[in-house]
N, C-alpha and C. Protein backbone atom coordinates (compact mmCIF):
# COMPACT_ATOMS: atom_id res chain seq x y z
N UNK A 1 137.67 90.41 162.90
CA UNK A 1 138.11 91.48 162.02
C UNK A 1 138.92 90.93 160.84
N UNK A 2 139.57 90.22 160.96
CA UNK A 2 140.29 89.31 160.21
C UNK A 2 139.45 88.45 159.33
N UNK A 3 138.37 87.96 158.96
CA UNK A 3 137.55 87.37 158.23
C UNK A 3 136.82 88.87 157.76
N UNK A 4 136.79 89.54 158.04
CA UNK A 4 136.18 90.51 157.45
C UNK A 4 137.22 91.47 156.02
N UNK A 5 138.31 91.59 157.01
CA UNK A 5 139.53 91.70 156.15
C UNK A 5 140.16 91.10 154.98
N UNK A 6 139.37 89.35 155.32
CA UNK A 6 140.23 88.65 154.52
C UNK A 6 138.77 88.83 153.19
N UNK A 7 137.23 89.20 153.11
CA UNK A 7 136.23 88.86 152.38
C UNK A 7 137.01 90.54 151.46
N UNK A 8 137.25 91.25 153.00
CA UNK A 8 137.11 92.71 151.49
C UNK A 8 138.53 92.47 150.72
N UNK A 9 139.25 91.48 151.16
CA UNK A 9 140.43 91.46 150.19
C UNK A 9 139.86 90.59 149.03
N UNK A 10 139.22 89.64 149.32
CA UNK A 10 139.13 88.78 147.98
C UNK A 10 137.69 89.33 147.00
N UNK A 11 137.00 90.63 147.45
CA UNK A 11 136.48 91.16 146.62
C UNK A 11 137.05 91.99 146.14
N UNK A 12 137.99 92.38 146.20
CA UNK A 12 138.59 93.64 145.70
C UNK A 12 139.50 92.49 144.51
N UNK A 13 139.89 91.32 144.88
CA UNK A 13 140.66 91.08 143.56
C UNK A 13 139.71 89.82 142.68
N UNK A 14 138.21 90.03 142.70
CA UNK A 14 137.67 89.35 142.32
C UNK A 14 136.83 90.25 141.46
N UNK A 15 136.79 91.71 141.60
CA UNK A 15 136.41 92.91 140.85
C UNK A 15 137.79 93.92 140.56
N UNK A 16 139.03 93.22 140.25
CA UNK A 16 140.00 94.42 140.26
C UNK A 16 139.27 95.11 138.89
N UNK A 17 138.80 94.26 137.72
CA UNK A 17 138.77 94.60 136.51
C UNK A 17 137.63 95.26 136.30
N UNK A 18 137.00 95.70 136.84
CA UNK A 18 135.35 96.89 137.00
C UNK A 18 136.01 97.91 136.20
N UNK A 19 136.83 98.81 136.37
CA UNK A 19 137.10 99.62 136.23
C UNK A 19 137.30 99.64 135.11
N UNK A 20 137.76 98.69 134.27
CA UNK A 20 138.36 98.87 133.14
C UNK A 20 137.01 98.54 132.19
N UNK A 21 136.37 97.37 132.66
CA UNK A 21 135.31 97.34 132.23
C UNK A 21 133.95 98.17 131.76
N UNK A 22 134.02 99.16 132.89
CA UNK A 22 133.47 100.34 133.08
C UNK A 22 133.66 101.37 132.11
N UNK A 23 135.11 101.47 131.75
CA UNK A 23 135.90 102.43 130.58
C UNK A 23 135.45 102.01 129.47
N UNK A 24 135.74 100.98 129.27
CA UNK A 24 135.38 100.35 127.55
C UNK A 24 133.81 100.50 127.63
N UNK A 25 132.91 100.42 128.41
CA UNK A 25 131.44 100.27 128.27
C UNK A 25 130.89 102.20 127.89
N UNK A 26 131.76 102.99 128.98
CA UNK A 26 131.81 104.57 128.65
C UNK A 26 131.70 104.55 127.18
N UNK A 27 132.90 104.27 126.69
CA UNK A 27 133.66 104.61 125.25
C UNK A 27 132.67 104.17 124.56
N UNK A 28 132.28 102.88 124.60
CA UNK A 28 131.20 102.14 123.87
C UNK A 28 129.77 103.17 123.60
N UNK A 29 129.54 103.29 124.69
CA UNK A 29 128.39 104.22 124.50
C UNK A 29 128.83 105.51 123.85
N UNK A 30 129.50 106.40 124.18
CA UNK A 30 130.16 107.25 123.69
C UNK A 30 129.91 107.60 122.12
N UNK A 31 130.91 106.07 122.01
CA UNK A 31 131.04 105.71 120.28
C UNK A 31 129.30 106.12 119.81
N UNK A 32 128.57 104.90 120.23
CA UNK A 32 127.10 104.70 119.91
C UNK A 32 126.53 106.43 119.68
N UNK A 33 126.67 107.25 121.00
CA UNK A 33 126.10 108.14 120.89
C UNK A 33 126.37 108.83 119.97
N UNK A 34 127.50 109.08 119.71
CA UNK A 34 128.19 109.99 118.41
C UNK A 34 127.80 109.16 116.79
N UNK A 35 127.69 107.86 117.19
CA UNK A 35 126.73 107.78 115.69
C UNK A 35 125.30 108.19 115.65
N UNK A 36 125.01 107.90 116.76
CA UNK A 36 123.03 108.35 116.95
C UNK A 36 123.45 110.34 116.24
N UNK A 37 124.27 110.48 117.03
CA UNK A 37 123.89 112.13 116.62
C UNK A 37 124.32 112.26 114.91
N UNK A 38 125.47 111.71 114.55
CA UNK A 38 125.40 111.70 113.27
C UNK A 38 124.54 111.18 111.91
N UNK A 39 123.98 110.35 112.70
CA UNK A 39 122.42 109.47 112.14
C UNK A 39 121.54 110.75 112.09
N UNK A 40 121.14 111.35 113.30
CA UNK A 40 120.24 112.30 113.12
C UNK A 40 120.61 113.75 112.42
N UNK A 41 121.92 113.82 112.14
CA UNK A 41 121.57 115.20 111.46
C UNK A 41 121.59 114.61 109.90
N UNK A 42 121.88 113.34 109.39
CA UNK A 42 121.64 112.99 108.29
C UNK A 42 119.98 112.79 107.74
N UNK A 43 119.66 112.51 108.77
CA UNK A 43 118.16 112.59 108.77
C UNK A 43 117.01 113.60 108.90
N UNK A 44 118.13 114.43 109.34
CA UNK A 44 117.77 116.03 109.63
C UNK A 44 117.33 116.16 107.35
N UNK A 45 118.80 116.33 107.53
CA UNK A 45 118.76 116.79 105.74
C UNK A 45 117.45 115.84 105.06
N UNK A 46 117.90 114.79 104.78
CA UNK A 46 117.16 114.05 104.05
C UNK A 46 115.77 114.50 104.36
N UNK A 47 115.04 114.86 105.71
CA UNK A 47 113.66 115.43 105.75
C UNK A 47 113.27 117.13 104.81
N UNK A 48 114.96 117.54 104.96
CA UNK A 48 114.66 118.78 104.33
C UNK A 48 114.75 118.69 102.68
N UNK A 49 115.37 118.09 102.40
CA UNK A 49 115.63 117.40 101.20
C UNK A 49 113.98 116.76 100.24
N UNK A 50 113.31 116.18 101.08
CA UNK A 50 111.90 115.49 100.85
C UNK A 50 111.23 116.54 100.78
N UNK A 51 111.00 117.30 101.93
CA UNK A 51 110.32 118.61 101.94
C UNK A 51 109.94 119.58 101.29
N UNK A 52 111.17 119.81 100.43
CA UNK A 52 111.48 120.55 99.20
C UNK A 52 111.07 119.77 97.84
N UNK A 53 111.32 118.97 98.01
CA UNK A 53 110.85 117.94 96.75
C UNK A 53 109.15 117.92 96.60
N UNK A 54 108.64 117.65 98.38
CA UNK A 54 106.84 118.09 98.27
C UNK A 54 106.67 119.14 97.99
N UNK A 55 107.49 120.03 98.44
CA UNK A 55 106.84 121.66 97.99
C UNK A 55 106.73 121.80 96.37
N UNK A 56 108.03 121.04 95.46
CA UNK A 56 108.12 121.61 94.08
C UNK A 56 107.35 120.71 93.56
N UNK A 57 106.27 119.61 93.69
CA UNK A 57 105.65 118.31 93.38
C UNK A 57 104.36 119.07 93.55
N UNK A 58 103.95 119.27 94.54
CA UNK A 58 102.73 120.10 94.69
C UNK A 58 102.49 121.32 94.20
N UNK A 59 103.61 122.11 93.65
CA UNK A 59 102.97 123.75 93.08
C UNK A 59 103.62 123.11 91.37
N UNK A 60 103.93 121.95 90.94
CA UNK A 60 103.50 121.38 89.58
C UNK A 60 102.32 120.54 89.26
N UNK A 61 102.35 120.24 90.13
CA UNK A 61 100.66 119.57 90.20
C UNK A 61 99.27 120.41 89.94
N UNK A 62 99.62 121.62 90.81
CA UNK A 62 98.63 122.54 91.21
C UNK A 62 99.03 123.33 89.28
N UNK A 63 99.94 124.03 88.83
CA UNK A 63 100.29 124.13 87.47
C UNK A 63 99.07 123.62 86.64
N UNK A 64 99.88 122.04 86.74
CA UNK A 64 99.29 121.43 85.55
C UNK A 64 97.58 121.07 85.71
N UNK A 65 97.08 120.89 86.73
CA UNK A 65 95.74 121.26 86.95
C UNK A 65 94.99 122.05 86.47
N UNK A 66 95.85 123.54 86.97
CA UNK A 66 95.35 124.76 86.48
C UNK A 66 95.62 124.39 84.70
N UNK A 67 96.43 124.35 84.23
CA UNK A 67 96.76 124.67 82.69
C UNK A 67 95.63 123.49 82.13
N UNK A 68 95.74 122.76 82.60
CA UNK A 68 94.07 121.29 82.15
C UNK A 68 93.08 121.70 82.08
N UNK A 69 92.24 122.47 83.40
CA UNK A 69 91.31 122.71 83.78
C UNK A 69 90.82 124.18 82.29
N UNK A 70 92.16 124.92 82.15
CA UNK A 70 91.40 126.40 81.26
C UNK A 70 91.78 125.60 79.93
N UNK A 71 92.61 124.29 79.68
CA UNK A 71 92.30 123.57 78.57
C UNK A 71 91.44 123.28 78.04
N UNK A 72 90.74 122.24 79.02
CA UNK A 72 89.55 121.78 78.89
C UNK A 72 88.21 123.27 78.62
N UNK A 73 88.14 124.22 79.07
CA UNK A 73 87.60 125.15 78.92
C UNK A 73 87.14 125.89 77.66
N UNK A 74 88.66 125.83 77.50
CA UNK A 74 88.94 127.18 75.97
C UNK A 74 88.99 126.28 74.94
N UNK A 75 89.19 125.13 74.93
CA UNK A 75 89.53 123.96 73.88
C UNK A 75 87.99 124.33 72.85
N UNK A 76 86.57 123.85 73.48
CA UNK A 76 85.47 124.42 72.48
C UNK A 76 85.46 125.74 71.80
N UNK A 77 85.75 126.61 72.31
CA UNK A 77 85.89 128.29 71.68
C UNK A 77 86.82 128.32 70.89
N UNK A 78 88.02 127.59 70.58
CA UNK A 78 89.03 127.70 69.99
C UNK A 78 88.83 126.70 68.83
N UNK A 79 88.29 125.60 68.96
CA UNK A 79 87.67 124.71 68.13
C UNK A 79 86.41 125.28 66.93
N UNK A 80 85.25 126.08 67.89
CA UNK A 80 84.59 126.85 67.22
C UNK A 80 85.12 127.98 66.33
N UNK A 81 86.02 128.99 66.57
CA UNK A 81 86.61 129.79 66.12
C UNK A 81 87.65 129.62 65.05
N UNK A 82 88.06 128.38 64.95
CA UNK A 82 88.89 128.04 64.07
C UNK A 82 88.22 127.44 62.84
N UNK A 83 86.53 126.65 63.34
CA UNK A 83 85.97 126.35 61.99
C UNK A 83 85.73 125.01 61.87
N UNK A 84 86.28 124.14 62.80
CA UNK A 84 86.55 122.93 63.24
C UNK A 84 84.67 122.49 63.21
C-alpha cells in the first residue's frame, strides 16, 4: 500500500501544474474564438458590402447595354433625318 501511496504522491507533484496549464490553454482558445467570431462578422459585412456593389455593377451594365443597343438602332434614322 505504501508503494502505491508513495507512486500517487509523486504523480500528483509531477502534474501539480495541469491545472494551470489547462487555464491558460481555456483562455487561449477563448481568446482565438472571440477573434474567429469577430473575423466572421467582418466578413459577414464585407460580403454584404460586395453584394451591393454586384447588384449596382450589373443594373449599370444592363443600362448601358440597353442605351447602346437603341443607339446603335436610332443612330441611322437620325442620321437620315438630319440630312447626313
Amino acid at each position: 500500500m505504501k508503494v502505491v501511496k508513495h507512486r500517487l504522491d509523486q504523480w500528483d507533484r509531477r502534474h501539480e501544474h495541469s491545472p494551470e496549464r489547462l487555464t491558460k490553454l481555456e483562455q487561449q482558445f477563448e481568446n482565438q474564438a472571440d477573434k474567429l467570431d469577430h473575423l466572421e462578422e467582418g466578413i459577414s459585412k464585407i460580403n454584404a458590402a460586395v453584394e451591393n456593389m454586384g447588384a449596382k455593377i450589373t443594373w449599370g451594365l444592363g443600362a448601358a447595354a440597353t442605351i447602346m443597343v437603341m443607339f446603335d438602332k436610332f443612330w441611322p434614322l437620325l442620321m437620315k433625318g438630319l440630312g447626313s
